[in-house]
PDB file of N, CA and C in Angstrom:
ATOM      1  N   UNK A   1       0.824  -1.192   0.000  1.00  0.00           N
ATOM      2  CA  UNK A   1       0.000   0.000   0.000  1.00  0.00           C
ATOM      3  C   UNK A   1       0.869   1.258   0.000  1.00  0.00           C
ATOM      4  N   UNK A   2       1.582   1.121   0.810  1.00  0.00           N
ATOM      5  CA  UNK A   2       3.179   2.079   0.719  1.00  0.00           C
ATOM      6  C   UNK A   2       3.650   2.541  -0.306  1.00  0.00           C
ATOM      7  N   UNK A   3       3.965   1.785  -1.438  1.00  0.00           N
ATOM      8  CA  UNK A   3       4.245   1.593  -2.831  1.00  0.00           C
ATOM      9  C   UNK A   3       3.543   2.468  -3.775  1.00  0.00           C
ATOM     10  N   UNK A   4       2.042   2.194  -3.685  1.00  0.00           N
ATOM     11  CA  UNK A   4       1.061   2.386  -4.181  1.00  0.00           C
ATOM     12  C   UNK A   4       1.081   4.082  -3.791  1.00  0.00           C
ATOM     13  N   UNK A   5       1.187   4.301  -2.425  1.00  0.00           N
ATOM     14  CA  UNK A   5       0.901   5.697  -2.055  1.00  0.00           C
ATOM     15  C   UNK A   5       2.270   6.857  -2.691  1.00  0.00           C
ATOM     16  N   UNK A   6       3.161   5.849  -2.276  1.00  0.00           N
ATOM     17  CA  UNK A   6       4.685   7.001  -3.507  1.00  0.00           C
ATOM     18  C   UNK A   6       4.327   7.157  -4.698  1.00  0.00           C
ATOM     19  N   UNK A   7       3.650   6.273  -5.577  1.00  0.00           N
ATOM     20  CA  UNK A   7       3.539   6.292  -6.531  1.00  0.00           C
ATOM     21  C   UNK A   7       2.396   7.187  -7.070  1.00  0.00           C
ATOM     22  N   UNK A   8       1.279   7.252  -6.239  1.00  0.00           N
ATOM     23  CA  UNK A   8       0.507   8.590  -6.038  1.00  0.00           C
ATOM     24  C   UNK A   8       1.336   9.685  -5.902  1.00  0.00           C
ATOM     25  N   UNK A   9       1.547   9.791  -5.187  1.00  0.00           N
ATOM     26  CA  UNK A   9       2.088  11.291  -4.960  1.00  0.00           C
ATOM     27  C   UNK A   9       3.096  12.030  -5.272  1.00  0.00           C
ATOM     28  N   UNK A  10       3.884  10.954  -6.143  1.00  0.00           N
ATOM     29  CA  UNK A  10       4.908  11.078  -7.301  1.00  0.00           C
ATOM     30  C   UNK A  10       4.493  11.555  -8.567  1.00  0.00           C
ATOM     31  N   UNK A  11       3.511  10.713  -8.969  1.00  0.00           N
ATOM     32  CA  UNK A  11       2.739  11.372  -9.900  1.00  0.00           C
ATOM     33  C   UNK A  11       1.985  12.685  -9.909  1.00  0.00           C
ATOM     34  N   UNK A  12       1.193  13.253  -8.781  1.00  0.00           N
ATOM     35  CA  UNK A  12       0.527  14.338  -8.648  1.00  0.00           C
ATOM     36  C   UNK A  12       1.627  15.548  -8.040  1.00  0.00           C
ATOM     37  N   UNK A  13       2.732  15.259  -8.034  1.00  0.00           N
ATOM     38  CA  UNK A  13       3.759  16.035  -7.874  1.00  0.00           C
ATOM     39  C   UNK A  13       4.194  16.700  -9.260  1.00  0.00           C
ATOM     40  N   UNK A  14       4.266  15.900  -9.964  1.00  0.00           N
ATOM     41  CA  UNK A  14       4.747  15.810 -11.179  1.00  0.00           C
ATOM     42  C   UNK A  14       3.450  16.246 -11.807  1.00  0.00           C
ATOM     43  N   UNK A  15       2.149  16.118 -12.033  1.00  0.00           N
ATOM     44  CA  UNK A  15       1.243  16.917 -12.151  1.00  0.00           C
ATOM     45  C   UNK A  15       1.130  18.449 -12.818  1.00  0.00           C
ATOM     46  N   UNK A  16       1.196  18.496 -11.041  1.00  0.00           N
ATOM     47  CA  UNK A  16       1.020  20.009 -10.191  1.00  0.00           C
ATOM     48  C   UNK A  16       2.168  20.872 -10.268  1.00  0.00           C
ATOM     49  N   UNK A  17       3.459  20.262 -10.951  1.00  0.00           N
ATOM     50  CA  UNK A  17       4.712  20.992 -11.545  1.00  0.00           C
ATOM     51  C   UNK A  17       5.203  21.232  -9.567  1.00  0.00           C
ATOM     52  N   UNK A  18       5.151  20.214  -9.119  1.00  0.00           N
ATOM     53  CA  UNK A  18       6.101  20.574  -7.871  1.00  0.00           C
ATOM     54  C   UNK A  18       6.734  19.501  -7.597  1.00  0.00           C
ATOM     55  N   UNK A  19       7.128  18.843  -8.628  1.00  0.00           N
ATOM     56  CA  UNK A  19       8.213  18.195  -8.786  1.00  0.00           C
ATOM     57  C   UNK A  19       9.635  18.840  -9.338  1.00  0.00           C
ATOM     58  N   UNK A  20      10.526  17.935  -9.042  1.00  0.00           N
ATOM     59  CA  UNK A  20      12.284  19.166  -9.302  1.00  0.00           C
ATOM     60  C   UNK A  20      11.653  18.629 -10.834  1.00  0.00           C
ATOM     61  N   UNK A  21      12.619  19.430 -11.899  1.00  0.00           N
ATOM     62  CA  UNK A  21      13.174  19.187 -12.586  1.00  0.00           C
ATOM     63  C   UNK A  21      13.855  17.565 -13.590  1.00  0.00           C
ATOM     64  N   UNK A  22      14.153  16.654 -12.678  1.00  0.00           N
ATOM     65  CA  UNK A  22      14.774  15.490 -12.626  1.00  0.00           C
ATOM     66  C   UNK A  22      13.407  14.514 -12.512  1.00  0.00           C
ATOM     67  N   UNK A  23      13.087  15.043 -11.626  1.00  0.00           N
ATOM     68  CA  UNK A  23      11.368  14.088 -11.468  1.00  0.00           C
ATOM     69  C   UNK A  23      10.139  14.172 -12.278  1.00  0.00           C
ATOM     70  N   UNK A  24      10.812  15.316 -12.655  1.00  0.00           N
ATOM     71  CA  UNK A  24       9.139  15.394 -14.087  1.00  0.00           C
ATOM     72  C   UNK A  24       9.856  15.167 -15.121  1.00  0.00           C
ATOM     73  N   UNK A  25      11.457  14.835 -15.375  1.00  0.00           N
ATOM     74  CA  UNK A  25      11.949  14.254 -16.723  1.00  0.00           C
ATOM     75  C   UNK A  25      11.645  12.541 -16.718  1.00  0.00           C
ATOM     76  N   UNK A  26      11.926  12.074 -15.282  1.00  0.00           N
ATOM     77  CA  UNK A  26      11.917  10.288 -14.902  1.00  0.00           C
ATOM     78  C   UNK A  26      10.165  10.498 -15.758  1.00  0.00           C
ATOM     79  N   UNK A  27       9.658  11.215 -14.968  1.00  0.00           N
ATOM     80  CA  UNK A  27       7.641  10.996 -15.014  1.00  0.00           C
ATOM     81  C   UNK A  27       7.123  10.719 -16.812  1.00  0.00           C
ATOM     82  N   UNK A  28       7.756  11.912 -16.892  1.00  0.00           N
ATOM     83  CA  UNK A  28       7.495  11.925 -18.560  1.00  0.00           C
ATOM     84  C   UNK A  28       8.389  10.492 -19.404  1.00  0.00           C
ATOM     85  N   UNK A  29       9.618  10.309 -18.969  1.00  0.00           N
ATOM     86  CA  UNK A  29      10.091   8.897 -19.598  1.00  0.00           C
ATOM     87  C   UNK A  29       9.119   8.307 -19.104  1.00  0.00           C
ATOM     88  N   UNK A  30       8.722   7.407 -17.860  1.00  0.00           N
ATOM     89  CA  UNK A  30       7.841   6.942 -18.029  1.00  0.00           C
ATOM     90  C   UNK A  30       6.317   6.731 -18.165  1.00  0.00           C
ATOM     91  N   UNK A  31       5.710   7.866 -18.536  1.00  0.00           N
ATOM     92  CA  UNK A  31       4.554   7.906 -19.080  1.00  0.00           C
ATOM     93  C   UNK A  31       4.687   7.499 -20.888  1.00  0.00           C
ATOM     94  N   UNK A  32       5.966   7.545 -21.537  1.00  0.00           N
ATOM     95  CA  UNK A  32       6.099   7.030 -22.660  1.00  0.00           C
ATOM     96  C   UNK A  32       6.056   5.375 -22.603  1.00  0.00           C
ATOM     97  N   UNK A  33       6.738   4.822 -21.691  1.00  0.00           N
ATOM     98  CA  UNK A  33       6.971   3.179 -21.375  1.00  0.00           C
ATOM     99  C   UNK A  33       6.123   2.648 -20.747  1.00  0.00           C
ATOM    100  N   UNK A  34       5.222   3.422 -19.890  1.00  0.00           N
ATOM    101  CA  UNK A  34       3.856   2.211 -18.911  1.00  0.00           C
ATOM    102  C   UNK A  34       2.649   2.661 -19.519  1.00  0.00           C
ATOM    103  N   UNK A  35       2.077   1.893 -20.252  1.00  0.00           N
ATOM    104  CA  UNK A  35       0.532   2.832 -20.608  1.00  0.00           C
ATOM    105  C   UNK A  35      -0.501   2.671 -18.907  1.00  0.00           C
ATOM    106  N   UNK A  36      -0.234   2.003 -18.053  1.00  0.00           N
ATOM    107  CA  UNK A  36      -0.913   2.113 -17.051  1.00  0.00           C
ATOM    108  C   UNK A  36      -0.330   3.217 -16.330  1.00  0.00           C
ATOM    109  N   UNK A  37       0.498   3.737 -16.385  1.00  0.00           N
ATOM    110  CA  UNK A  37       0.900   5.492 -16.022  1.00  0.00           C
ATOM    111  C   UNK A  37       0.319   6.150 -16.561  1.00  0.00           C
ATOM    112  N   UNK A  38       0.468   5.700 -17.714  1.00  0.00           N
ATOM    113  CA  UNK A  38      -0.337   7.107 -18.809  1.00  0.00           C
ATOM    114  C   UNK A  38      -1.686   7.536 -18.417  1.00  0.00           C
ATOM    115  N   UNK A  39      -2.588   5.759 -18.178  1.00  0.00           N
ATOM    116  CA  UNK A  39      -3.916   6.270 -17.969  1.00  0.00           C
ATOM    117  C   UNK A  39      -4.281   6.811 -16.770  1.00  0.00           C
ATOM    118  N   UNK A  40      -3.207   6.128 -15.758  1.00  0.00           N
ATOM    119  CA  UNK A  40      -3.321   6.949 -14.353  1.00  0.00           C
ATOM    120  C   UNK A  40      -3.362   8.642 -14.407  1.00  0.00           C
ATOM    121  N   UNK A  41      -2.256   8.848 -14.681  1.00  0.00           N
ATOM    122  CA  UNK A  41      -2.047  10.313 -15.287  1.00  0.00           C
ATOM    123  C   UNK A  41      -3.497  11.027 -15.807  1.00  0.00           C
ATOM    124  N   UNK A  42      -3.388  10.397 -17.006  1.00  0.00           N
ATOM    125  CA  UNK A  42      -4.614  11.318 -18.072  1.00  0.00           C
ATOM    126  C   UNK A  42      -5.728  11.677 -17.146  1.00  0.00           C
ATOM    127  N   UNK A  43      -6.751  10.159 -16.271  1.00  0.00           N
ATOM    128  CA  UNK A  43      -8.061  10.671 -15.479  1.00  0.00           C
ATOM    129  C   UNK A  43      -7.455  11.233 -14.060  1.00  0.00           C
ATOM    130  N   UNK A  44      -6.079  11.130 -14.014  1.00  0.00           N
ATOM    131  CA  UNK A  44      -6.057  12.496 -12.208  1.00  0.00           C
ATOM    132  C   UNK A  44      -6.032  13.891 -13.157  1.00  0.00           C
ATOM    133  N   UNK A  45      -5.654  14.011 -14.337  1.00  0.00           N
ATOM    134  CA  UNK A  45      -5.655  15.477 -14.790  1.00  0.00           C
ATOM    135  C   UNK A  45      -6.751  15.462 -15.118  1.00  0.00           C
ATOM    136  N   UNK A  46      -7.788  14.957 -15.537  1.00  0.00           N
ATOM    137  CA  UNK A  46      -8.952  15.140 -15.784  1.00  0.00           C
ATOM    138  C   UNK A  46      -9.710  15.301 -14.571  1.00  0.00           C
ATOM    139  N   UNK A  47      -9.462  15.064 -13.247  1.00  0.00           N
ATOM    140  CA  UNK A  47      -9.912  15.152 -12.060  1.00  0.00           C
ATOM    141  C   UNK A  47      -9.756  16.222 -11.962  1.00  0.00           C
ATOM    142  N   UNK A  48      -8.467  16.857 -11.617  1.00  0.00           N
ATOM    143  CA  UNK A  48      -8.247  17.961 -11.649  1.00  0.00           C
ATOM    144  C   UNK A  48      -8.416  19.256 -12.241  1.00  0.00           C
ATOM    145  N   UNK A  49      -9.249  18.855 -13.529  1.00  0.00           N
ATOM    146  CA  UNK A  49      -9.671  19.626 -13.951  1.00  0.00           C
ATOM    147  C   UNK A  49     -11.008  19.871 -13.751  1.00  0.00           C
ATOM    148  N   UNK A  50     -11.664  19.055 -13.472  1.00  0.00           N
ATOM    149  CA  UNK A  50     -12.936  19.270 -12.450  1.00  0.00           C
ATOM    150  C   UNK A  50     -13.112  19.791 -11.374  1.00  0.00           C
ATOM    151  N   UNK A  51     -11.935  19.904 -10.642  1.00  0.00           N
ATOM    152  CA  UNK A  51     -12.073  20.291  -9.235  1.00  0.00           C
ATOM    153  C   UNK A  51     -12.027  21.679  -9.714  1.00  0.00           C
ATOM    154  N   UNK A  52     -11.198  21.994 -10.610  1.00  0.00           N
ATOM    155  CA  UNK A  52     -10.917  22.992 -10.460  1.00  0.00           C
ATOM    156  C   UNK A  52     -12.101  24.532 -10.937  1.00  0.00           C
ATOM    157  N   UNK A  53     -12.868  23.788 -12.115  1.00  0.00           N
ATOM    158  CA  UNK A  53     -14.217  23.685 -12.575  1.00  0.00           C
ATOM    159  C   UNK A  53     -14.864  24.263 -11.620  1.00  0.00           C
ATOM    160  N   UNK A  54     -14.914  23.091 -10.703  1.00  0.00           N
ATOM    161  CA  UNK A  54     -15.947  22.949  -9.380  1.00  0.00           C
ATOM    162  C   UNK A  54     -15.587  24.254  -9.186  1.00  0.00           C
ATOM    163  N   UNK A  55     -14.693  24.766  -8.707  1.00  0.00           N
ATOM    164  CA  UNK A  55     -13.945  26.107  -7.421  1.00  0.00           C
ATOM    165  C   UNK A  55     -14.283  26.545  -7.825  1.00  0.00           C
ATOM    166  N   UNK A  56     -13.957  27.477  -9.417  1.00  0.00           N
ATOM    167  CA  UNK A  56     -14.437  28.049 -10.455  1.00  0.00           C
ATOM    168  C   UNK A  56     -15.591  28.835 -10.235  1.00  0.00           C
ATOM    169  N   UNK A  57     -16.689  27.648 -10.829  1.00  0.00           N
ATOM    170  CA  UNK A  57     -17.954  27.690 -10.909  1.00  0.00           C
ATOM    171  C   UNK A  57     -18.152  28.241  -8.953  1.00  0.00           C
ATOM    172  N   UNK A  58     -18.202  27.578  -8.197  1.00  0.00           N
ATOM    173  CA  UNK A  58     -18.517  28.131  -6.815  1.00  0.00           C
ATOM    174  C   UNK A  58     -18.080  29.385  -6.228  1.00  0.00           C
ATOM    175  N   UNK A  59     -16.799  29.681  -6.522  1.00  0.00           N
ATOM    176  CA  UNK A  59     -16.285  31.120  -6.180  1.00  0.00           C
ATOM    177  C   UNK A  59     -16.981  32.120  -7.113  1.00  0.00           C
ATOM    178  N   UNK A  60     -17.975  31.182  -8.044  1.00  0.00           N
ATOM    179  CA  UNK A  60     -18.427  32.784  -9.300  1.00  0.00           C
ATOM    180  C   UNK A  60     -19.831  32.701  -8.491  1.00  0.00           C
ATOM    181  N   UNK A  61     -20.335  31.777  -7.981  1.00  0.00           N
ATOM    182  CA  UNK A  61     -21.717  32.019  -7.386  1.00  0.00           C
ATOM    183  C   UNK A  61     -21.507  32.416  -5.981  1.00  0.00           C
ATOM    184  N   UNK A  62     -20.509  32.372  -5.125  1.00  0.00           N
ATOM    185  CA  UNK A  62     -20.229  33.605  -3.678  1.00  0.00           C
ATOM    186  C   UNK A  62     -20.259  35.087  -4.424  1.00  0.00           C
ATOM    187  N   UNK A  63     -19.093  34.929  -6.318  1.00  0.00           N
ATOM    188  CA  UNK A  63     -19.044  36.307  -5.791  1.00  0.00           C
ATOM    189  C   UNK A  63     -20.612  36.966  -6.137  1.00  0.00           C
ATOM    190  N   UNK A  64     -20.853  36.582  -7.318  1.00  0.00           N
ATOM    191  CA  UNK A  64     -22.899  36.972  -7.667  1.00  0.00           C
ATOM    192  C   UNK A  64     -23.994  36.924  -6.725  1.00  0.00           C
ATOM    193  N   UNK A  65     -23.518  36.222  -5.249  1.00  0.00           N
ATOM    194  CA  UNK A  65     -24.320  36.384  -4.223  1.00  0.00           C
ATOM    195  C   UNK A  65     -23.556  38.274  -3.137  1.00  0.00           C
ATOM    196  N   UNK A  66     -21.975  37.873  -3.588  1.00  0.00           N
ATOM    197  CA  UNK A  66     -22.103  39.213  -2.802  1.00  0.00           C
ATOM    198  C   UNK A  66     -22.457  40.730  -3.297  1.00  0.00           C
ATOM    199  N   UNK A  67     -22.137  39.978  -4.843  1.00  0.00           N
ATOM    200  CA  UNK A  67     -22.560  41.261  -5.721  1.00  0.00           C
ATOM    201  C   UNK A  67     -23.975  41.650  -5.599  1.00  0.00           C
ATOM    202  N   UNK A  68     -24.980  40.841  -5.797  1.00  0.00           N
ATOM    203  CA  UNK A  68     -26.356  40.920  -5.408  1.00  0.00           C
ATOM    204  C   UNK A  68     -26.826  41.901  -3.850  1.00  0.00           C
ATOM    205  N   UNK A  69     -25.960  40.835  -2.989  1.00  0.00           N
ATOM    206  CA  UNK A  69     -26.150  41.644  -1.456  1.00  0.00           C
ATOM    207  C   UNK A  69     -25.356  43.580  -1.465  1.00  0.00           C
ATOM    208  N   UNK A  70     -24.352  43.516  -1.839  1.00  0.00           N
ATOM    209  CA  UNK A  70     -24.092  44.851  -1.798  1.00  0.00           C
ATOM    210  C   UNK A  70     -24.720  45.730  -2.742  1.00  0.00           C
ATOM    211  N   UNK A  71     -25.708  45.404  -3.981  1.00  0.00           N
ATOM    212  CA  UNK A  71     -25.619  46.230  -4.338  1.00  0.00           C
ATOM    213  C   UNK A  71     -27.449  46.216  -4.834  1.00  0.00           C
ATOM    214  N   UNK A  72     -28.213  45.301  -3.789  1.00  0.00           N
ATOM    215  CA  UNK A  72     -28.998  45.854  -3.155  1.00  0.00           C
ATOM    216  C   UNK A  72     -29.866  45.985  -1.973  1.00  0.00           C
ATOM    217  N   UNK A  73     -29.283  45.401  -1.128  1.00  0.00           N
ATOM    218  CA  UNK A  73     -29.785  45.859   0.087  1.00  0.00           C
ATOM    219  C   UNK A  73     -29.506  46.632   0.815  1.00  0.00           C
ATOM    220  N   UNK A  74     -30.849  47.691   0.950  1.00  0.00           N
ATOM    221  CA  UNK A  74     -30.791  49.014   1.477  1.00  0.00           C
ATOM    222  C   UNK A  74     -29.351  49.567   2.343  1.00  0.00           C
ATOM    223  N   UNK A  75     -29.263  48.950   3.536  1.00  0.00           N
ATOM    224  CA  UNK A  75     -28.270  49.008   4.301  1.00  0.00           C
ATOM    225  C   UNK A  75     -26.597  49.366   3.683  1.00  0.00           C
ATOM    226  N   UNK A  76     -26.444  49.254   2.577  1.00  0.00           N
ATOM    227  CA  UNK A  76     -25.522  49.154   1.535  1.00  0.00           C
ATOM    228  C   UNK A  76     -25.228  50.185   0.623  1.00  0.00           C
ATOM    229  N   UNK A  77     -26.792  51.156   0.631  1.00  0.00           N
ATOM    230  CA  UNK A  77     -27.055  51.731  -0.426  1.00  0.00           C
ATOM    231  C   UNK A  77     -25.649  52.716  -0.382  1.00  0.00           C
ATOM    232  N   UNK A  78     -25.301  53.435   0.391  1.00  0.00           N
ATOM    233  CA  UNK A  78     -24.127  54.859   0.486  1.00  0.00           C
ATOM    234  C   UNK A  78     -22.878  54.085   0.130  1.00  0.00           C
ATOM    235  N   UNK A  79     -22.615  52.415   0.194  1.00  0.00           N
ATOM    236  CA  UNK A  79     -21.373  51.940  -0.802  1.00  0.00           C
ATOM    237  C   UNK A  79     -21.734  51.950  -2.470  1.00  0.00           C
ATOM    238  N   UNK A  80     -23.178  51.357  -2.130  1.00  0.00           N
ATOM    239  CA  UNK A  80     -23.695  51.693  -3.997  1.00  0.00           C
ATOM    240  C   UNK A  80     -23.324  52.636  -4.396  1.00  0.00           C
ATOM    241  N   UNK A  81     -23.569  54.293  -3.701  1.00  0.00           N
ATOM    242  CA  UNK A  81     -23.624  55.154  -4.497  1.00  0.00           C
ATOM    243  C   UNK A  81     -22.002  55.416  -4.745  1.00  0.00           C
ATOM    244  N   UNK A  82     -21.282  55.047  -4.150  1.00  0.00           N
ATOM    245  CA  UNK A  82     -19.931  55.045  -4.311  1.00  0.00           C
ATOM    246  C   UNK A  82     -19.024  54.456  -5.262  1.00  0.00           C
ATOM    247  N   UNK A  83     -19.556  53.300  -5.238  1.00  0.00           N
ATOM    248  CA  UNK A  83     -18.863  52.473  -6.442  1.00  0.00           C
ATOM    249  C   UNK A  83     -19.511  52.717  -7.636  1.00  0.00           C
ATOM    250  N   UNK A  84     -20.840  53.557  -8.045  1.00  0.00           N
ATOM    251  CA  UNK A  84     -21.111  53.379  -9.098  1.00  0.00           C
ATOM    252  C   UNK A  84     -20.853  54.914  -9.697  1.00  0.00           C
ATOM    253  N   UNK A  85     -20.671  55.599  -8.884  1.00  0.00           N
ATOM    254  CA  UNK A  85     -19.687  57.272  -9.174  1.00  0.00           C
ATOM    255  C   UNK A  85     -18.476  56.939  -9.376  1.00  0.00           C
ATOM    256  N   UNK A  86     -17.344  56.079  -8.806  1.00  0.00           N
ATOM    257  CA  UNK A  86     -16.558  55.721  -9.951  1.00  0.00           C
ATOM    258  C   UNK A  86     -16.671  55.725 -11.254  1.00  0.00           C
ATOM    259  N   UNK A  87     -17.887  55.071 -11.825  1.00  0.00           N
ATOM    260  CA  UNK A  87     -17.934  54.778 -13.018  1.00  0.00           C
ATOM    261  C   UNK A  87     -18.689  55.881 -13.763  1.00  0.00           C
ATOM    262  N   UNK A  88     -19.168  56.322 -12.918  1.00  0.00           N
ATOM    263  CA  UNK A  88     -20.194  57.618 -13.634  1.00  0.00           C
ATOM    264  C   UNK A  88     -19.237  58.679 -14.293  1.00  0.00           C
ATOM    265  N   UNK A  89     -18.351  58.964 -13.584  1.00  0.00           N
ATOM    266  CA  UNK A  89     -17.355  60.068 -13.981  1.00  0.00           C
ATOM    267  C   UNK A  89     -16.621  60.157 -15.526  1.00  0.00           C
TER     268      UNK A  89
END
């Protein structure tokens, strides 16, 4: 299981470009020689590209909820008029 777990995190090192130099040259030789690297590889970057999706997409619906709240509820209104005289000018 040990094995298994270096070999995770060797790979997602190598990934995430926080691997040296030397370790993402070994990674890339062997992603040419094991196709069971390769496919390991291909669906964690495809994971990762979901997650990242995910964040994405969720940090755009906090910010459209705060944009919504500041800019209209009453309590707010004297920052409204502020930020939007920036733009008025």
């Amino acid at each position: 299981m040990k094995t298994s777990s270096d070999k995770f995190q060797f790979m997602e090192d190598c990934l995430l470009g926080r691997a040296p130099g030397t370790e993402q040259a070994l990674f890339q030789a062997s992603l040419l020689v094991d196709p069971d690297l390769r496919e390991d590889a291909y669906w964690q970057s495809k994971t990762y590209a979901v997650i990242r999706e995910f964040g994405r997409a969720q940090f755009r619906t906090e910010l459209e909820q705060l944009h919504l709240t500041l800019f209209t509820a009453p309590q707010h209104r004297s920052f409204r008029h502020k930020v939007l005289g920036f733009f008025g000018k």
